[in-house]
C-alpha atoms as a PDB file:
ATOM      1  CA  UNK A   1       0.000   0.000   0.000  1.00  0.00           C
ATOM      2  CA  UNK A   2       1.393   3.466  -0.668  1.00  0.00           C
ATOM      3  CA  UNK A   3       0.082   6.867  -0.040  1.00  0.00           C
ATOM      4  CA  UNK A   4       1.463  10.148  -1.546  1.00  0.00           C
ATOM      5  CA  UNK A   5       0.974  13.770  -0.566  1.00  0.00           C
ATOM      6  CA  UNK A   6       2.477  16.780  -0.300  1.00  0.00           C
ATOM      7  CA  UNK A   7       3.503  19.892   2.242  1.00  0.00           C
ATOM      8  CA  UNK A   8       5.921  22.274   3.564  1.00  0.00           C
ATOM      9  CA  UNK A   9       9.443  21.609   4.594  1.00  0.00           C
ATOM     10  CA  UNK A  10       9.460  22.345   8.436  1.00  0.00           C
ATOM     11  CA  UNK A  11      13.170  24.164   7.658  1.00  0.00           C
ATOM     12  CA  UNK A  12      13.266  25.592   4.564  1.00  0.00           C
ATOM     13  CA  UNK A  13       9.137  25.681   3.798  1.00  0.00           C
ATOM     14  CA  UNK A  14       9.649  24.338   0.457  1.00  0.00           C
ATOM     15  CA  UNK A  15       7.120  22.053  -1.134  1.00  0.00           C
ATOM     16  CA  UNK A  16       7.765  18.510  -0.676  1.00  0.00           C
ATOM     17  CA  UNK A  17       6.215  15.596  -2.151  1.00  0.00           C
ATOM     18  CA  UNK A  18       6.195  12.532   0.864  1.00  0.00           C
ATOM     19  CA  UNK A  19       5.211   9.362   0.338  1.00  0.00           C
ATOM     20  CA  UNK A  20       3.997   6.245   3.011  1.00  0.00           C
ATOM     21  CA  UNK A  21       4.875   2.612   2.060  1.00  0.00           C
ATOM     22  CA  UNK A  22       3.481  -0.200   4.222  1.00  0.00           C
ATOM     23  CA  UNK A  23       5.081  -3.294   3.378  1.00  0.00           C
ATOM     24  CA  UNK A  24       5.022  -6.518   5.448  1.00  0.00           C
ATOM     25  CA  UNK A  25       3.060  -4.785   7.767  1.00  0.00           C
ATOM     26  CA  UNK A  26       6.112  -1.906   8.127  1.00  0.00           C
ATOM     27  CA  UNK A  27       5.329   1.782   7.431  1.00  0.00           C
ATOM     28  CA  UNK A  28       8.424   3.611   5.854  1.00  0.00           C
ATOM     29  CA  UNK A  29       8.268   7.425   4.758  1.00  0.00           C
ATOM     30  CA  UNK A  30       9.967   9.131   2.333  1.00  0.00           C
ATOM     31  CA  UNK A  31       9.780  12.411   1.078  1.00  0.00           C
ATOM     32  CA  UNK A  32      11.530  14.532  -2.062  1.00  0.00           C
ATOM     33  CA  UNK A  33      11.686  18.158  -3.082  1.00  0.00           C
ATOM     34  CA  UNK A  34      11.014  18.050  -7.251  1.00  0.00           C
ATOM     35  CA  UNK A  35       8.264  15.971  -8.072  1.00  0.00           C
ATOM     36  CA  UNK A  36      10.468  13.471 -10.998  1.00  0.00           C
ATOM     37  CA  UNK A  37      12.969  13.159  -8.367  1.00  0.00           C
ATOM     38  CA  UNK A  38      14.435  10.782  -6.434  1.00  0.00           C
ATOM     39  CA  UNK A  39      13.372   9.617  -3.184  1.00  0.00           C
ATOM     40  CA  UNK A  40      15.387  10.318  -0.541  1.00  0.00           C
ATOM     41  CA  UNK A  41      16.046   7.334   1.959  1.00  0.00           C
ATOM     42  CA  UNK A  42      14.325   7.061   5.204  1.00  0.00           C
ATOM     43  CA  UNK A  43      12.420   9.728   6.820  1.00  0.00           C
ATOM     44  CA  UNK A  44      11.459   9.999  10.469  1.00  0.00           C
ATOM     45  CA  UNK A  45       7.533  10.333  10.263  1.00  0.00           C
ATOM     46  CA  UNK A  46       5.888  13.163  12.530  1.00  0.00           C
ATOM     47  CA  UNK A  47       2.737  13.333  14.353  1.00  0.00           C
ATOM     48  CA  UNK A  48       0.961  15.337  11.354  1.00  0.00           C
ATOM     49  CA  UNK A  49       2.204  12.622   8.710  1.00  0.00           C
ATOM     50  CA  UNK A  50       0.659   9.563  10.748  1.00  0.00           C
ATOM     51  CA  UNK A  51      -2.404  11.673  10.684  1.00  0.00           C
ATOM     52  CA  UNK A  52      -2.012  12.553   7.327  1.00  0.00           C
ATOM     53  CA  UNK A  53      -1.608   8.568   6.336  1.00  0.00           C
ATOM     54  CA  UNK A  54      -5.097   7.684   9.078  1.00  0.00           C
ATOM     55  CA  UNK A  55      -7.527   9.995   7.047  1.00  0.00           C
ATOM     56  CA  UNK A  56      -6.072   8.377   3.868  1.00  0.00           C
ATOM     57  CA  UNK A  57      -6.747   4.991   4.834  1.00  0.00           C
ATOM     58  CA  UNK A  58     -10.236   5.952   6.630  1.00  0.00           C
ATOM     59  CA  UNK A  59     -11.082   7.628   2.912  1.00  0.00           C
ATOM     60  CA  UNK A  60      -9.728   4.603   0.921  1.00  0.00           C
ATOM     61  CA  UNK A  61     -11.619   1.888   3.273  1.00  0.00           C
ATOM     62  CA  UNK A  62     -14.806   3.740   2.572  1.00  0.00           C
ATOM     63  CA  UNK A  63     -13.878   2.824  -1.034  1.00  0.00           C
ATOM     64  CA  UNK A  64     -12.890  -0.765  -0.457  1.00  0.00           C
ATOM     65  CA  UNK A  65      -9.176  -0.091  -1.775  1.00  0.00           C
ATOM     66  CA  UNK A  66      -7.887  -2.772   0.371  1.00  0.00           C
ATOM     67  CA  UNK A  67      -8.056  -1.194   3.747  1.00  0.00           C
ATOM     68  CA  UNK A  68      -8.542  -3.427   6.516  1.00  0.00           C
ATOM     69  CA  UNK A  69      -9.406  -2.848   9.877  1.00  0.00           C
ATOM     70  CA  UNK A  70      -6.087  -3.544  11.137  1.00  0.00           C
ATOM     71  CA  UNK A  71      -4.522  -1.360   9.124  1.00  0.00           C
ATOM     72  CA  UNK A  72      -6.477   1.426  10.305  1.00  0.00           C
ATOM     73  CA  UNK A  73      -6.278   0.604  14.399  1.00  0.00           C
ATOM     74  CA  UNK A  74      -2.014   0.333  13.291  1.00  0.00           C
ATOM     75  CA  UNK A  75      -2.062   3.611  12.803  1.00  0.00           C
ATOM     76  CA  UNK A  76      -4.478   4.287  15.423  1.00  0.00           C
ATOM     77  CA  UNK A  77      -1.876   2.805  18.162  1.00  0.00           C
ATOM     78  CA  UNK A  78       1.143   4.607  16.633  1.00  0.00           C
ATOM     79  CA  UNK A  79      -0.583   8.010  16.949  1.00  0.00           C
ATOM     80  CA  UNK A  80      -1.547   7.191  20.621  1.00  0.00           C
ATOM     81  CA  UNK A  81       1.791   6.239  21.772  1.00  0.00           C
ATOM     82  CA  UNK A  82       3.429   9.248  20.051  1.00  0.00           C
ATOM     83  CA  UNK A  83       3.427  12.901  22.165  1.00  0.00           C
ATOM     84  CA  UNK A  84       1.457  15.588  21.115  1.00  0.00           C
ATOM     85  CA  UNK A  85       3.334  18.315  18.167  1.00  0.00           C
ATOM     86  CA  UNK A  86       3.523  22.157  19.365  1.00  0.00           C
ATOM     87  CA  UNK A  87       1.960  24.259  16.786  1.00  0.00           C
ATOM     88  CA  UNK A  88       4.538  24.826  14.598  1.00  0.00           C
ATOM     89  CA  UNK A  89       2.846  27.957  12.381  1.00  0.00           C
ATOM     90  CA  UNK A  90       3.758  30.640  14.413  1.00  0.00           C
END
């Protein structure tokens, strides 16, 4: 399963495109900065991507693009366990 988006670079606010694998039930993230580029290696996900990566999977189950409950309460757990983000827009 893979999931693609985009948004701003925390440091430079650039666009970025980022995309979620989950593979063998393992998420990776990985994000790059022109949109026929390469994908840079592994990227530490934030609080806001996880969330990013529930609503998609809560839109594609609704659509029966081979969502499964356990994918969704996966994510579910991760974003429990992780602290909340300060607002980082100001």
């Amino acid at each position: 399963m893979q999931i693609k988006w985009t948004d701003r670079d925390p440091e430079t606010g650039e666009r970025r495109f980022l995309c979620a694998d989950r593979f063998a039930g393992k998420w990776r993230f990985r994000c790059k900065l022109t949109r026929r580029g390469p994908w840079n290696g592994d990227l530490e996900p934030t609080r806001i991507m996880w969330e990013t990566v529930l609503d998609n999977l809560r839109r594609r189950y609704r659509r029966r693009e081979g969502v499964s409950d356990e994918d969704i309460e996966q994510v579910e757990r991760i974003l429990k366990e992780l602290p909340e983000e300060e607002d980082q827009s100001g």
